[in-house]
Protein backbone atom coordinates (compact mmCIF):
# COMPACT_ATOMS: atom_id res chain seq x y z
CA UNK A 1 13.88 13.97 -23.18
CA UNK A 2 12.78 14.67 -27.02
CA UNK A 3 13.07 11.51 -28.82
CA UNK A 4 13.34 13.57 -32.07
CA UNK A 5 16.81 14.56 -30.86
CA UNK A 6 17.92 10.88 -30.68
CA UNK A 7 16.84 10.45 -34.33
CA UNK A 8 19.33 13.22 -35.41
CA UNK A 9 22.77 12.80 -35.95
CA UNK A 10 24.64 12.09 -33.07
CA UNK A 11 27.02 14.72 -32.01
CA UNK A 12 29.86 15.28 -29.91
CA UNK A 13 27.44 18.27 -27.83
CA UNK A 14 24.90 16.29 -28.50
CA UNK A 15 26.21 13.36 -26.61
CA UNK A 16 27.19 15.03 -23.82
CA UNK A 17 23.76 16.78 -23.73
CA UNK A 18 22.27 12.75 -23.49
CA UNK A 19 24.61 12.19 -20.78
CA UNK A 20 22.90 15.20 -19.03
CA UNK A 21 19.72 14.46 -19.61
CA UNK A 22 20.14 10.88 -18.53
CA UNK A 23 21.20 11.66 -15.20
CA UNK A 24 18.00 14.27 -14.55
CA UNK A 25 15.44 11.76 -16.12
């Protein structure tokens, strides 16, 4: 996970891109 993309605006793709993320770890 790039923390630099949590300090950027938080976006509808980008949310759902989290929600991916979170789930692989």
């Amino acid at each position: 996970m790039d923390l630099n993309k949590f300090d950027a605006p938080f976006n509808p793709e980008d949310i759902e891109w989290r929600i991916q993320q979170s789930g692989k770890t």
